[in-house]
PDB file of N, CA and C in Angstrom:
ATOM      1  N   UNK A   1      11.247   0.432 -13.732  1.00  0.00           N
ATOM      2  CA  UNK A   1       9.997   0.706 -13.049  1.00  0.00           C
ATOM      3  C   UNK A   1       9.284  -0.619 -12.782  1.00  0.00           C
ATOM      4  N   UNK A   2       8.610  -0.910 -11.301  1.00  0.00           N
ATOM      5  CA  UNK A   2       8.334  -2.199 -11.208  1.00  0.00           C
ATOM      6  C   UNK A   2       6.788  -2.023 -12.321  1.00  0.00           C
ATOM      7  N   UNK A   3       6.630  -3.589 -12.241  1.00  0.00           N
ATOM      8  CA  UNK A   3       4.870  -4.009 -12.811  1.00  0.00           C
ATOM      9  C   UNK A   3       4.552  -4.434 -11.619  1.00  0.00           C
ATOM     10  N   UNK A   4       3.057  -3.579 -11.770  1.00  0.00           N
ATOM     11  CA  UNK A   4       1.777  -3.555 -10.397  1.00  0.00           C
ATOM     12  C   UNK A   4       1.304  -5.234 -10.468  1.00  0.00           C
ATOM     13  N   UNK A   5       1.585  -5.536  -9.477  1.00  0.00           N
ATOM     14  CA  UNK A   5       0.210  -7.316  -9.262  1.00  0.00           C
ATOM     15  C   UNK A   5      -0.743  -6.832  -8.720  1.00  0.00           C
ATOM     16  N   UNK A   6      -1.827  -7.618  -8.845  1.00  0.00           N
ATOM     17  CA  UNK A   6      -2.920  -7.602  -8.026  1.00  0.00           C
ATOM     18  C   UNK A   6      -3.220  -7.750  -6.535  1.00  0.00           C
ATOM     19  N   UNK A   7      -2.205  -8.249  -5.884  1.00  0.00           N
ATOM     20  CA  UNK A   7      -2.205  -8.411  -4.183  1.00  0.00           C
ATOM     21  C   UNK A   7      -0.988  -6.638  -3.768  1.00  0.00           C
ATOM     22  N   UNK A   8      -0.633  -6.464  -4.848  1.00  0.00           N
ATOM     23  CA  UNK A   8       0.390  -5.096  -4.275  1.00  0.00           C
ATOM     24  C   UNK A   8       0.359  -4.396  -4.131  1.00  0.00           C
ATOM     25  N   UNK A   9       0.658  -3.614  -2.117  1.00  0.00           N
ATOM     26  CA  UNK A   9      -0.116  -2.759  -1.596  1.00  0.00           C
ATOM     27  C   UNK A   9       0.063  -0.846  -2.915  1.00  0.00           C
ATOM     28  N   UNK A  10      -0.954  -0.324  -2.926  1.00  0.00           N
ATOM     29  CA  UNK A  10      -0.821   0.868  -3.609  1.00  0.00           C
ATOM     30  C   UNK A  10      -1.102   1.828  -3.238  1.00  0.00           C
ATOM     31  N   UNK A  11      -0.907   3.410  -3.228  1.00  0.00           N
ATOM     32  CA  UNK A  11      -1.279   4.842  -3.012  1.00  0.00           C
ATOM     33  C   UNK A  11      -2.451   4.915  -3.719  1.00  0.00           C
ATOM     34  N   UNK A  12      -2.979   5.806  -3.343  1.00  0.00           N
ATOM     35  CA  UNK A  12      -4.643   6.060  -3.650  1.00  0.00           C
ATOM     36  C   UNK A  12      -5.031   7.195  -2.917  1.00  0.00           C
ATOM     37  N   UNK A  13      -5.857   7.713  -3.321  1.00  0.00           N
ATOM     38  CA  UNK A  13      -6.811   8.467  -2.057  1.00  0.00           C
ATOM     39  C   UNK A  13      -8.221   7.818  -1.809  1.00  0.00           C
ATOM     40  N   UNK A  14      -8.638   8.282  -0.799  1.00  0.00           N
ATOM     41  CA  UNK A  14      -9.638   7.471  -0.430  1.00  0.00           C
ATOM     42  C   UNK A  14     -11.115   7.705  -1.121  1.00  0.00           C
ATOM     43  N   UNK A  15     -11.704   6.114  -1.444  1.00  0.00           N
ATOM     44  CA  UNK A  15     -13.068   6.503  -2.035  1.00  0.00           C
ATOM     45  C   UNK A  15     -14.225   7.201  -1.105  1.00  0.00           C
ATOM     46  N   UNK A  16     -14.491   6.740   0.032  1.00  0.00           N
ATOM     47  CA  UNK A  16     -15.716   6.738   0.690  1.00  0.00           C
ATOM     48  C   UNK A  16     -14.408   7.284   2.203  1.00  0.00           C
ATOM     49  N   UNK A  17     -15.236   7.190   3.233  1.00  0.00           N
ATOM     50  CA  UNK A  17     -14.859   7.063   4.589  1.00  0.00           C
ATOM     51  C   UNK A  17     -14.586   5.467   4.952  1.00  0.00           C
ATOM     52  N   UNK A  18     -13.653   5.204   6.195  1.00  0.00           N
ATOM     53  CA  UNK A  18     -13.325   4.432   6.490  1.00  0.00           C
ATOM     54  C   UNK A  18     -12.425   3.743   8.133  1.00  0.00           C
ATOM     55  N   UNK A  19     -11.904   3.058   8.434  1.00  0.00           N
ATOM     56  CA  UNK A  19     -11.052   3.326   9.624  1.00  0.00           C
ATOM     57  C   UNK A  19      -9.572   2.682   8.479  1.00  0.00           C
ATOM     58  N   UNK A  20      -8.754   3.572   9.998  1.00  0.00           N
ATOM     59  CA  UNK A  20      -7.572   3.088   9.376  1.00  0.00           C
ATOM     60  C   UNK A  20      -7.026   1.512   9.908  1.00  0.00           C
ATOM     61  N   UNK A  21      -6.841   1.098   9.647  1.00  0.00           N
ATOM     62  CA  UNK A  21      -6.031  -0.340   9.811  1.00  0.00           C
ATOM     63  C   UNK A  21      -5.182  -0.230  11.074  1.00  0.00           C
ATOM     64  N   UNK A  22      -4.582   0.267  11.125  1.00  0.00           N
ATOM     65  CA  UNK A  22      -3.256   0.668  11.563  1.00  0.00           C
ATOM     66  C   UNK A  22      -3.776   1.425  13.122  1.00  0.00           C
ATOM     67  N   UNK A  23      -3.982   2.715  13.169  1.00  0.00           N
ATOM     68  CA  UNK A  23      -4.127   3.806  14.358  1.00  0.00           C
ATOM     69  C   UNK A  23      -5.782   3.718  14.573  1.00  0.00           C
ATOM     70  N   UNK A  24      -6.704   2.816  13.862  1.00  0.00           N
ATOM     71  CA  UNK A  24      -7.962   3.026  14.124  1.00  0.00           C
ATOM     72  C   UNK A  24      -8.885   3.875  14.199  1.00  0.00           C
ATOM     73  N   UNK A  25      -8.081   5.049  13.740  1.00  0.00           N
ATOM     74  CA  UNK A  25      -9.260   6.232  13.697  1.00  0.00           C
ATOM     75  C   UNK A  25      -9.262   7.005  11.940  1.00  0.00           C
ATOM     76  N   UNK A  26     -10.218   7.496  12.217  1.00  0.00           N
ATOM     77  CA  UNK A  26     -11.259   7.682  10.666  1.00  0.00           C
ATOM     78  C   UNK A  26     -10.568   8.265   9.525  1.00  0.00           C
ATOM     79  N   UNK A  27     -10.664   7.679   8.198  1.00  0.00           N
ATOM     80  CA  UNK A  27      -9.819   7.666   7.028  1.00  0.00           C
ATOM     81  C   UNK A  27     -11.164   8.809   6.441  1.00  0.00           C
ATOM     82  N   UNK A  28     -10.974   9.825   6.137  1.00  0.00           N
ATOM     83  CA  UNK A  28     -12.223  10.725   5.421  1.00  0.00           C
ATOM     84  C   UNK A  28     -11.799  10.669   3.829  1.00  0.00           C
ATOM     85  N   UNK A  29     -12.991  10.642   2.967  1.00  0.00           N
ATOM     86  CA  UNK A  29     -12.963  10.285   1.756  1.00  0.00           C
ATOM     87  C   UNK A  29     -11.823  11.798   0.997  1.00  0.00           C
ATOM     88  N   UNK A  30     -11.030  11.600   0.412  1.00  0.00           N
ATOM     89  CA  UNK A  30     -10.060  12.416  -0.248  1.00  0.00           C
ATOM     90  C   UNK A  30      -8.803  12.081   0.328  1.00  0.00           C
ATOM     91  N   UNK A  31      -8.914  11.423   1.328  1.00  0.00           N
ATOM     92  CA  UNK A  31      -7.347  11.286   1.959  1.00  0.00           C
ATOM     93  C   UNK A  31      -6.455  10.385   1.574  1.00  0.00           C
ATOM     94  N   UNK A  32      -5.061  10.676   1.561  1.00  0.00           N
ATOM     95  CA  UNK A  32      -4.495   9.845   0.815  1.00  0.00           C
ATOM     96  C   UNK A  32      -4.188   8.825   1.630  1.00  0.00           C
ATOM     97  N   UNK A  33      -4.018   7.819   1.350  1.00  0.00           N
ATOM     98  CA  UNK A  33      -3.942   6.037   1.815  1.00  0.00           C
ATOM     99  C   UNK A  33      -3.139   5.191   1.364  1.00  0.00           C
ATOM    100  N   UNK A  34      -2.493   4.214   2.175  1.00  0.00           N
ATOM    101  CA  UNK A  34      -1.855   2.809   1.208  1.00  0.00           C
ATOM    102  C   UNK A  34      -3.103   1.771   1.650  1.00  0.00           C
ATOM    103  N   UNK A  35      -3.325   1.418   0.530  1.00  0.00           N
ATOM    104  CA  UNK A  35      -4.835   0.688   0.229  1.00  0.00           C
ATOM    105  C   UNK A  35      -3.598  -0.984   0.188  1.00  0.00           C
ATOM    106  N   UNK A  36      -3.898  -1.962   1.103  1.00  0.00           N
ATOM    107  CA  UNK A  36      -3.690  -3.223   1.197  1.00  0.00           C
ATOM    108  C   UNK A  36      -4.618  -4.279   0.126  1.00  0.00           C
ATOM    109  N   UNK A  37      -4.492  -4.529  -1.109  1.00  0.00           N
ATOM    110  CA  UNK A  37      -5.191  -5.731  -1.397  1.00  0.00           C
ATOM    111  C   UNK A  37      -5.106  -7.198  -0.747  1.00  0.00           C
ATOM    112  N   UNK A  38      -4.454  -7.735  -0.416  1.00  0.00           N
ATOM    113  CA  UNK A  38      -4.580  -8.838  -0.179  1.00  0.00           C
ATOM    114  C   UNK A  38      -5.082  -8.976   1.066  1.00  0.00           C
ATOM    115  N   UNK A  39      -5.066  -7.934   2.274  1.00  0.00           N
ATOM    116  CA  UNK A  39      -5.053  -7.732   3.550  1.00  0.00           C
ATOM    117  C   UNK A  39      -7.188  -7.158   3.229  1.00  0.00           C
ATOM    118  N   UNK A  40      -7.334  -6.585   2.368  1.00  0.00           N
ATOM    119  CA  UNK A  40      -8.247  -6.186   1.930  1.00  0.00           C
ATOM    120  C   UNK A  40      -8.786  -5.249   2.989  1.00  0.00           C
ATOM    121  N   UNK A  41      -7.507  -4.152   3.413  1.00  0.00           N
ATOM    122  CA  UNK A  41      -7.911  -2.960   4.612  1.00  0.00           C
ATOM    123  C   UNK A  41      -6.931  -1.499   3.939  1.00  0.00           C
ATOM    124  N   UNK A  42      -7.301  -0.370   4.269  1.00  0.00           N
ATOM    125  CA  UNK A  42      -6.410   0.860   4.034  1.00  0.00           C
ATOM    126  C   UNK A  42      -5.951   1.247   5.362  1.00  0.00           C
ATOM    127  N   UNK A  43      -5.141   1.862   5.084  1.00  0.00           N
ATOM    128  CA  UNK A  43      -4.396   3.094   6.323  1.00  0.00           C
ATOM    129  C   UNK A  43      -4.070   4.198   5.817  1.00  0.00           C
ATOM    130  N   UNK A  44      -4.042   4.935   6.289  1.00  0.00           N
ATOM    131  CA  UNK A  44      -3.533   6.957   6.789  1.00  0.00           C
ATOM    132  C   UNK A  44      -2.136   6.318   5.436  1.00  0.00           C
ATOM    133  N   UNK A  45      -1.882   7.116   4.961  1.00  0.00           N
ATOM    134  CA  UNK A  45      -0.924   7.168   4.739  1.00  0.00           C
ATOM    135  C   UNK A  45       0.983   6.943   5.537  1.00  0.00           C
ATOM    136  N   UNK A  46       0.333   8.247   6.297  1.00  0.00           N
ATOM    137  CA  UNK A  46       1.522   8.396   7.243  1.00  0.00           C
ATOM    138  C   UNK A  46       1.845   7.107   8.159  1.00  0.00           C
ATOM    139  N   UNK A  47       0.571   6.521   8.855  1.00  0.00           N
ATOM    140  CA  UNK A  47       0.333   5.236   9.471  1.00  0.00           C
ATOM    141  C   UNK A  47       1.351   4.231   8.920  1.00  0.00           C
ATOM    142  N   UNK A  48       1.418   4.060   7.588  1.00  0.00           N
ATOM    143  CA  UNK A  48       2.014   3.067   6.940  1.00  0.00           C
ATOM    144  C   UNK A  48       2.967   3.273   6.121  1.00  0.00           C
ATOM    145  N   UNK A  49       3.477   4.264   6.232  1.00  0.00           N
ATOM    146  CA  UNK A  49       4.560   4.452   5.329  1.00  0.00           C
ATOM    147  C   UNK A  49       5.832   3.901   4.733  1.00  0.00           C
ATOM    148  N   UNK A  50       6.033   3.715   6.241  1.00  0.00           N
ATOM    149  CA  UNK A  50       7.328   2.665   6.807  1.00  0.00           C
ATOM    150  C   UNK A  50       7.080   1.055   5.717  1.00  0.00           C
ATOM    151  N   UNK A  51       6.131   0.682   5.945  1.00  0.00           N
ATOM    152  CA  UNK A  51       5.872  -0.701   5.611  1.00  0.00           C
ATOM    153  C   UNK A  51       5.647  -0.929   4.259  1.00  0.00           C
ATOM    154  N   UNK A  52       5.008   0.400   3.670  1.00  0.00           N
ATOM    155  CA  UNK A  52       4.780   0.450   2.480  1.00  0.00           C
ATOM    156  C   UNK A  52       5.862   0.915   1.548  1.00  0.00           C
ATOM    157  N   UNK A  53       6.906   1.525   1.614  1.00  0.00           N
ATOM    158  CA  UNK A  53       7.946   1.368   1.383  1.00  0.00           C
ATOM    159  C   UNK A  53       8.941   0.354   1.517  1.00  0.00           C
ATOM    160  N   UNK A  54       8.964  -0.515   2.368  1.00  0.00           N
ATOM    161  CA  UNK A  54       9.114  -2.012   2.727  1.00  0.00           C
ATOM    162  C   UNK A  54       9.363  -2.977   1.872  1.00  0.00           C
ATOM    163  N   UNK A  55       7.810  -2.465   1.448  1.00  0.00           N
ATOM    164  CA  UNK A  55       7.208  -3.348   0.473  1.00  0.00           C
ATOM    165  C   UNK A  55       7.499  -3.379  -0.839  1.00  0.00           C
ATOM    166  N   UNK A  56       7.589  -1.823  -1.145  1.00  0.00           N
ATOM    167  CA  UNK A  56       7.842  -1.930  -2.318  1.00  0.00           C
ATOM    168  C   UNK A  56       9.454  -2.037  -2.523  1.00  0.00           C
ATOM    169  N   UNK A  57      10.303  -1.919  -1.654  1.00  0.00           N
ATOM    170  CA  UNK A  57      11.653  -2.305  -1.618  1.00  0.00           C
ATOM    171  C   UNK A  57      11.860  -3.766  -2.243  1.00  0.00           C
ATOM    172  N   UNK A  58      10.796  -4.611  -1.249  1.00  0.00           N
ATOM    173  CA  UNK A  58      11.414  -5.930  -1.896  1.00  0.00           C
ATOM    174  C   UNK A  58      10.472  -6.315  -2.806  1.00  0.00           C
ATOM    175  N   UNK A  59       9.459  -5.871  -3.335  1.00  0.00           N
ATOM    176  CA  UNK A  59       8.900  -6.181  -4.897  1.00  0.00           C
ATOM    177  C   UNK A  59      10.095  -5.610  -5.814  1.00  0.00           C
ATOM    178  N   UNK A  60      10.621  -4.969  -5.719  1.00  0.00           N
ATOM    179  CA  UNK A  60      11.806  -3.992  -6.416  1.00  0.00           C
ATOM    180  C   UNK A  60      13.171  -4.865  -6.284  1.00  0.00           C
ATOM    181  N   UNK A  61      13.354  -5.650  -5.619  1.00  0.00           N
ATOM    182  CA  UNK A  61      14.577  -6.429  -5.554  1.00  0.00           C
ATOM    183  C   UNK A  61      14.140  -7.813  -5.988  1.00  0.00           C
ATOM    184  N   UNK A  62      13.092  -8.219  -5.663  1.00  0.00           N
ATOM    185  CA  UNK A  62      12.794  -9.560  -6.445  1.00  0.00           C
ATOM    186  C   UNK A  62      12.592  -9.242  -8.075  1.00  0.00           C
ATOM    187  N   UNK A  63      11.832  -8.110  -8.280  1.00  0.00           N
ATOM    188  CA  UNK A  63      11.542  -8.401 -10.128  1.00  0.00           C
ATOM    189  C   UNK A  63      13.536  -7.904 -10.609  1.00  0.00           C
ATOM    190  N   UNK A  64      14.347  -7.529  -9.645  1.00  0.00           N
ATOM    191  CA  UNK A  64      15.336  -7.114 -10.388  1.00  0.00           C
ATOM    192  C   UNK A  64      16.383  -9.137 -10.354  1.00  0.00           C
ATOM    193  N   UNK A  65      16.219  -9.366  -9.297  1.00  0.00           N
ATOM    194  CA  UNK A  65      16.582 -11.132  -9.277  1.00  0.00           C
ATOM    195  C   UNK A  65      15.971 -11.769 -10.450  1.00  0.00           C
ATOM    196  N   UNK A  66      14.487 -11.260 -10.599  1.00  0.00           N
ATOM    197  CA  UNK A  66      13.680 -12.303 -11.658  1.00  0.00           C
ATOM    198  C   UNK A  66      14.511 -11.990 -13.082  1.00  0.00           C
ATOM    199  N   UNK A  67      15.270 -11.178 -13.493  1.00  0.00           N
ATOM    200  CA  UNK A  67      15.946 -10.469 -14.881  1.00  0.00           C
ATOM    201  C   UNK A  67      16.775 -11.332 -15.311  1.00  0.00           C
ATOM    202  N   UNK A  68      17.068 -11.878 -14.426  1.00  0.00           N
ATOM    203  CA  UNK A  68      18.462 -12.847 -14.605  1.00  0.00           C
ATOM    204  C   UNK A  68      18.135 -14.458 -14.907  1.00  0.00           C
ATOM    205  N   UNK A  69      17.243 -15.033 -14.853  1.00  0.00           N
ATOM    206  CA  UNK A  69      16.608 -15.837 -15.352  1.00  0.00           C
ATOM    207  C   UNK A  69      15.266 -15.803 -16.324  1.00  0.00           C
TER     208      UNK A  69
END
C-alpha cells in the first residue's frame, strides 16, 4: 500500500462549492473530487480520473523502485 505525501493528488468529497479545474463548471459541496495539492485546484471526479490514476500508477512504481535501495 503506497504512503500519502503532501503534494499527492487525493479522493475526497468536497468541502464547500467550487469550479472544477478541468470542465469549469460547478463542484457542489458533497461531491466527490480528486483534490490536487500542489496544483492547489479540485476536479469532478470523473473529469480526472484518467490522470489521477496516472498518478497514482507512478507514485506506485517509484516507492516499489525505492525498496531496492
Amino acid at each position: 500500500m503506497s504512503r500519502k505525501r503532501g503534494g499527492d493528488p487525493y479522493r475526497t468529497n468536497a468541502r464547500f462549492s467550487s469550479t472544477c479545474h478541468t470542465c469549469k463548471k460547478q463542484i457542489k459541496k458533497g461531491e466527490p473530487i480528486i483534490y490536487w495539492p500542489n496544483g492547489g485546484h479540485a476536479a469532478h471526479f470523473k473529469c480526472d480520473e484518467a490522470d489521477y490514476n496516472h498518478s497514482m500508477s507512478l507514485i506506485a512504481d517509484e516507492e516499489q523502485f525505492q525498496q531496492h535501495y
